[in-house]
Protein backbone atom coordinates (compact mmCIF):
# COMPACT_ATOMS: atom_id res chain seq x y z
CA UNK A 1 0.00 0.00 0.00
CA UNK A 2 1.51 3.45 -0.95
CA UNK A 3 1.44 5.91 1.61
CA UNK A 4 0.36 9.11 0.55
CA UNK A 5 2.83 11.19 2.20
CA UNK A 6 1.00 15.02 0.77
CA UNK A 7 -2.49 13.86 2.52
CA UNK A 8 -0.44 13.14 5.36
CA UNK A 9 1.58 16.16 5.46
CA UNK A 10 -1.42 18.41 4.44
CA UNK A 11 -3.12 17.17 7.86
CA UNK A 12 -0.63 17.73 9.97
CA UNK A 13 -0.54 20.87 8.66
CA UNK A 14 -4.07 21.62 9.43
CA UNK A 15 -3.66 20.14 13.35
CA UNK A 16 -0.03 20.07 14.46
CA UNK A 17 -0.23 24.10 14.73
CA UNK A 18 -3.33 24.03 17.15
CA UNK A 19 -1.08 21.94 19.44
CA UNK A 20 2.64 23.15 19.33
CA UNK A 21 2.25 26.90 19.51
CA UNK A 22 -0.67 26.49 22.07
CA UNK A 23 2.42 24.12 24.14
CA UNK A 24 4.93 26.61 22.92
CA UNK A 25 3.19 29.76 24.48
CA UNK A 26 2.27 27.81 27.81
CA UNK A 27 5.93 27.02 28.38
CA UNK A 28 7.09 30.78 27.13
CA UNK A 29 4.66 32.24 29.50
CA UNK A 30 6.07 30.45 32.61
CA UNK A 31 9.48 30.83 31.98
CA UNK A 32 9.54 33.85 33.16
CA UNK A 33 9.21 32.59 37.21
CA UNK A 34 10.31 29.09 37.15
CA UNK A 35 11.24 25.92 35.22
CA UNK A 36 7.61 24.47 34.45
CA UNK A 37 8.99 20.62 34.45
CA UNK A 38 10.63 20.88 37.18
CA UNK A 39 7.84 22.36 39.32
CA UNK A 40 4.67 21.55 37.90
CA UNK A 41 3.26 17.29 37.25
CA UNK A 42 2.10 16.33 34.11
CA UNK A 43 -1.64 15.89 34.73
CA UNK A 44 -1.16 20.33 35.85
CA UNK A 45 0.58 20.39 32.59
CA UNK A 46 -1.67 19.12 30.80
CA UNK A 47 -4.66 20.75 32.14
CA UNK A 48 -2.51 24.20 30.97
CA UNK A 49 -2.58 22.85 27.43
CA UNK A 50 -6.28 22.53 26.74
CA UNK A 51 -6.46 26.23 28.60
CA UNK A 52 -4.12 27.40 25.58
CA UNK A 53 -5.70 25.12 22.85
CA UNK A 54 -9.09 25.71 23.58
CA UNK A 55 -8.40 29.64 24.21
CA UNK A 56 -6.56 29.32 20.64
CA UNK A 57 -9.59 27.59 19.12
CA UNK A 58 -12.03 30.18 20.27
CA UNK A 59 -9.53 32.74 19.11
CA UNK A 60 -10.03 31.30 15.97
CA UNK A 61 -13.63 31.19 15.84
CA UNK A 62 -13.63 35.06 16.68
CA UNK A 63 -11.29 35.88 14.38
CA UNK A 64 -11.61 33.59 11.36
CA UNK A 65 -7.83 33.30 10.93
CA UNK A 66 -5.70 30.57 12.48
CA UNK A 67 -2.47 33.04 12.18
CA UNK A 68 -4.34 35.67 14.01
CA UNK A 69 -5.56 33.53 16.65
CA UNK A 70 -2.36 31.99 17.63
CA UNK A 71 -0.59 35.44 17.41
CA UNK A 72 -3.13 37.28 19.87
CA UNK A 73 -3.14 34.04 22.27
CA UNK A 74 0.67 34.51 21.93
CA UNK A 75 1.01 38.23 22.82
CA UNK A 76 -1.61 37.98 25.74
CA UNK A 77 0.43 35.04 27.41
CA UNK A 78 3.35 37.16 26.91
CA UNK A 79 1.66 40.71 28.47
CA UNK A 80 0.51 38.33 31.43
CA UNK A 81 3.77 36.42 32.11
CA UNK A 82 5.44 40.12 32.13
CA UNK A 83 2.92 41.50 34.13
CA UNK A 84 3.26 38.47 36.57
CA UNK A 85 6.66 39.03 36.49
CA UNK A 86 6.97 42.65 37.35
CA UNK A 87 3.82 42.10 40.22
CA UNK A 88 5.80 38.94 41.96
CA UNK A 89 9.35 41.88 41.53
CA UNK A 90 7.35 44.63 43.62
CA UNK A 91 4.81 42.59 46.06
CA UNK A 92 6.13 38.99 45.99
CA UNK A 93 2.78 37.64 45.04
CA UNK A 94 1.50 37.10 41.22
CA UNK A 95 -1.54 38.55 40.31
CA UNK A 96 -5.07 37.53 41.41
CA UNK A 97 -8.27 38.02 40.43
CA UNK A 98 -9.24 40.65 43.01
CA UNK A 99 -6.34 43.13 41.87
CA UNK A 100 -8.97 44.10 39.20
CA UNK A 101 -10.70 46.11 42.22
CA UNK A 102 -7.16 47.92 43.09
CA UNK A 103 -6.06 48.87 39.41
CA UNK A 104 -6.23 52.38 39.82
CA UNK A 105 -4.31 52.30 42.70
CA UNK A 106 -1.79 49.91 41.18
CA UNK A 107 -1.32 52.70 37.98
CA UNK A 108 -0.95 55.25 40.57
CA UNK A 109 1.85 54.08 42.35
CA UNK A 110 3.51 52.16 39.50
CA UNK A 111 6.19 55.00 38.50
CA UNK A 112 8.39 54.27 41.47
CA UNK A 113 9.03 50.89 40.50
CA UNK A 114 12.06 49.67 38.29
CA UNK A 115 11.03 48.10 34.96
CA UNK A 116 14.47 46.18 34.11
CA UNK A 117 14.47 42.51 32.99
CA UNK A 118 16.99 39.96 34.15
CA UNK A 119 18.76 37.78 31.67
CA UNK A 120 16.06 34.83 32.20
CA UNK A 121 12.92 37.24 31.55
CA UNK A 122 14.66 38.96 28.35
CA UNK A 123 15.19 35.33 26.95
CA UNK A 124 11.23 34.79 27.81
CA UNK A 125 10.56 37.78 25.77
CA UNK A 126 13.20 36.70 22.68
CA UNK A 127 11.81 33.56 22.76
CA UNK A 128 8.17 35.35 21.75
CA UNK A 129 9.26 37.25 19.53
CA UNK A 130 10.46 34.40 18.07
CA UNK A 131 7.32 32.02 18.10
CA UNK A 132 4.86 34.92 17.04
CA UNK A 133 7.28 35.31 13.87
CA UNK A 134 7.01 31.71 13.01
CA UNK A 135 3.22 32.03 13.62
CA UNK A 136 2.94 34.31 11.24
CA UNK A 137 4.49 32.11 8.46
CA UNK A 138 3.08 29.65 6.57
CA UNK A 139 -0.41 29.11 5.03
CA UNK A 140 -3.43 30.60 6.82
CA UNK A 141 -6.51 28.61 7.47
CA UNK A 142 -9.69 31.16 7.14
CA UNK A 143 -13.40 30.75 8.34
CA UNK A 144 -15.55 32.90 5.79
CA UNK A 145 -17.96 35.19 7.49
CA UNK A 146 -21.05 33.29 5.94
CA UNK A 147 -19.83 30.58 7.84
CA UNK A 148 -20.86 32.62 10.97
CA UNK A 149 -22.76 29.52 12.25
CA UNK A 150 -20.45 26.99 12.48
CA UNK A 151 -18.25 29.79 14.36
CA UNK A 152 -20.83 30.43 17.01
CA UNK A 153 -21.17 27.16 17.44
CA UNK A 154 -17.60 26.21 17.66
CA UNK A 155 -17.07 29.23 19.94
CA UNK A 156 -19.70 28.12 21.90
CA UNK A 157 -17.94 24.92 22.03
CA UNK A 158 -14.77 26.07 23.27
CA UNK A 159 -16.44 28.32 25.69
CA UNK A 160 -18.26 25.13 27.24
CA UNK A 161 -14.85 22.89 27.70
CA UNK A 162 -13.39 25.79 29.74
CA UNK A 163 -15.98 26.22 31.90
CA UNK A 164 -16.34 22.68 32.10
CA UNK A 165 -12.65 22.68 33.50
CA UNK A 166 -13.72 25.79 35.56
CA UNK A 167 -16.19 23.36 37.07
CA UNK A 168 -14.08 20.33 37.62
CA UNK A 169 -11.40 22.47 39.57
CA UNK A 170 -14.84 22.70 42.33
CA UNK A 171 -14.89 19.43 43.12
CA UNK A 172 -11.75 18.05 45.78
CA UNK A 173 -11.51 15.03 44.31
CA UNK A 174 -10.65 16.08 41.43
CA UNK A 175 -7.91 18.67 43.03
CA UNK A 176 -6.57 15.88 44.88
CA UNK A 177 -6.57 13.27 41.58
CA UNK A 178 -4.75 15.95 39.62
CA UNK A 179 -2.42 16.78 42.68
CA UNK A 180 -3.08 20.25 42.08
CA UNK A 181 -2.01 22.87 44.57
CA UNK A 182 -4.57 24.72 46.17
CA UNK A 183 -3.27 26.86 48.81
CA UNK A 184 -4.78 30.14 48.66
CA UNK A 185 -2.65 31.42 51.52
CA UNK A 186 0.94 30.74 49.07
CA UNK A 187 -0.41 32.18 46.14
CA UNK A 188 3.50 32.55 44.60
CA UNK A 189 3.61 28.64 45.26
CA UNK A 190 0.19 27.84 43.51
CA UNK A 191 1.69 29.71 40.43
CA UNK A 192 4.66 27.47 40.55
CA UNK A 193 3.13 24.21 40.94
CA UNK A 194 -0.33 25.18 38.86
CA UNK A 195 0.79 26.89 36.00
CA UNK A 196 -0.62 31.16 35.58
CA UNK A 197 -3.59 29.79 33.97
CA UNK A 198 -5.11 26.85 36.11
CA UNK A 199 -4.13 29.08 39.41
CA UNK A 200 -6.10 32.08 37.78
CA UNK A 201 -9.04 29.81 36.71
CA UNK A 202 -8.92 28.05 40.26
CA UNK A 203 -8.71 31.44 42.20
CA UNK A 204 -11.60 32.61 40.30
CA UNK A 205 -14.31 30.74 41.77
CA UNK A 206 -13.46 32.74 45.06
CA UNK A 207 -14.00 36.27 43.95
CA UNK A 208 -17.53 35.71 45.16
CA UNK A 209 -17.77 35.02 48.57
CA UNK A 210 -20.83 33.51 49.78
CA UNK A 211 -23.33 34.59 52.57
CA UNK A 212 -23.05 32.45 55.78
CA UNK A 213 -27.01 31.22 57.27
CA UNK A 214 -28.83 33.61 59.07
CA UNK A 215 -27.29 36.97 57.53
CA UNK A 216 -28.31 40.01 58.42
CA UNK A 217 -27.72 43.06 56.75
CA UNK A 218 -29.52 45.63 58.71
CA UNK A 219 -28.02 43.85 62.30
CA UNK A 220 -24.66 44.49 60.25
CA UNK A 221 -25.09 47.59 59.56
CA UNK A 222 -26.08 48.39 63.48
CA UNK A 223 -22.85 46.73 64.13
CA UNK A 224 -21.44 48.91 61.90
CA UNK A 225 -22.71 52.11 62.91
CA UNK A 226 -21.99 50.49 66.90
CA UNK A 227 -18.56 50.63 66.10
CA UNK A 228 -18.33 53.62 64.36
CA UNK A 229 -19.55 55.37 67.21
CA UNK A 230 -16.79 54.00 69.55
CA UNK A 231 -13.90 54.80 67.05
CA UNK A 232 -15.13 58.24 67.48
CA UNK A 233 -15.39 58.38 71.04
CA UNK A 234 -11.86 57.47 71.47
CA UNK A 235 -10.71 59.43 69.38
CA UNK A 236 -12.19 62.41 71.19
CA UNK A 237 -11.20 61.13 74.51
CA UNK A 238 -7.41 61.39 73.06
């Protein structure tokens, strides 16, 4: 039987890029704290991946161009790993979801920081440069606007496996199958051992924090105002 080596060459083609640049970025993007195989088990790894392949694939959908979907996916791993890495430089701690309520005062005091890379970070950055460059070569594969269909429903798709992840990381057996860290209190460590992405995703589900039984919001606010009243009273008597 002759092996048709073009078929088999053209379909590569069409699915090795979803997987190696996706991998590529991952790796990129955690370089700049820590060596990712030395600190992070393969199941974590893994569980990174489909993060950056599905994220690519809905990219895609969005877009309609394979070359621009890997290329944004590439530059936003890149603005987060340096963002991580100047937030870890300053405060020692990577960035969590609740910094998006302390932004302003983030940009306010951000002047009086240093901005210089070390050797390991501008290597990071080279090594993006680098993989958005070979992104952009190559053929591009294109999903006509008519097909705007099959792109809702493949975005739709994508959307559902990450929150289907999102979900799984709510249930402790799961954390403990995957031997994924989950120590809120280290976030630095959950970074290290989880990977930017699956510690960002897992963090998430706390930015809501739920009501305990028998809350009150008007005794609270009497508590409040209780309080209040007392701060004032010693202040006066000072």
């Amino acid at each position: 039987m002759k092996v048709n080596w073009k078929k088999i060459l053209h379909m590569l083609d069409r699915v090795l890029p979803w997987v190696v640049f996706p991998c590529v970025s991952f790796y990129l993007m955690e370089t700049f704290h820590h060596n990712p195989f030395e600190n992070m088990n393969g199941y974590v790894q893994t569980l990174n991946i489909i993060i950056f392949v599905v994220v690519a694939l809905l990219l895609w959908m969005v877009t309609g161009s394979r070359k621009w979907a890997l290329r944004i996916e590439s530059v936003i791993a890149l603005v987060i790993g340096l963002a991580d890495y100047y937030v870890i430089e300053f405060r020692g701690v990577p960035i969590l979801p609740w910094d998006v309520y302390s932004i302003k005062t983030a940009a306010s005091v951000s002047a009086d920081y240093s901005y210089a890379l070390d050797s390991a970070a501008v290597w990071s950055v080279l090594a993006f440069v680098g993989l958005i460059v070979l992104e952009s070569m190559g053929k591009d594969h294109k999903i006509d606007r008519k097909l705007w269909k099959v792109r809702l429903v493949g975005g739709l798709c994508a959307f559902s496996v990450l929150f289907g992840e999102y979900q799984l990381l709510k249930s402790p057996e799961f954390i403990l199958n995957m031997r994924i860290y989950d120590k809120l209190f280290t976030p630095y460590s959950m970074i290290k051992r989880d990977g930017i992405a699956l510690a960002f995703m897992l963090e998430l589900q706390y930015m809501e924090v739920e009501k305990p039984d028998n809350y009150n919001e008007s005794m609270v606010a009497e508590v409040y105002e209780a309080l209040s009243e007392d701060v004032v009273v010693a202040k006066e008597r000072k």
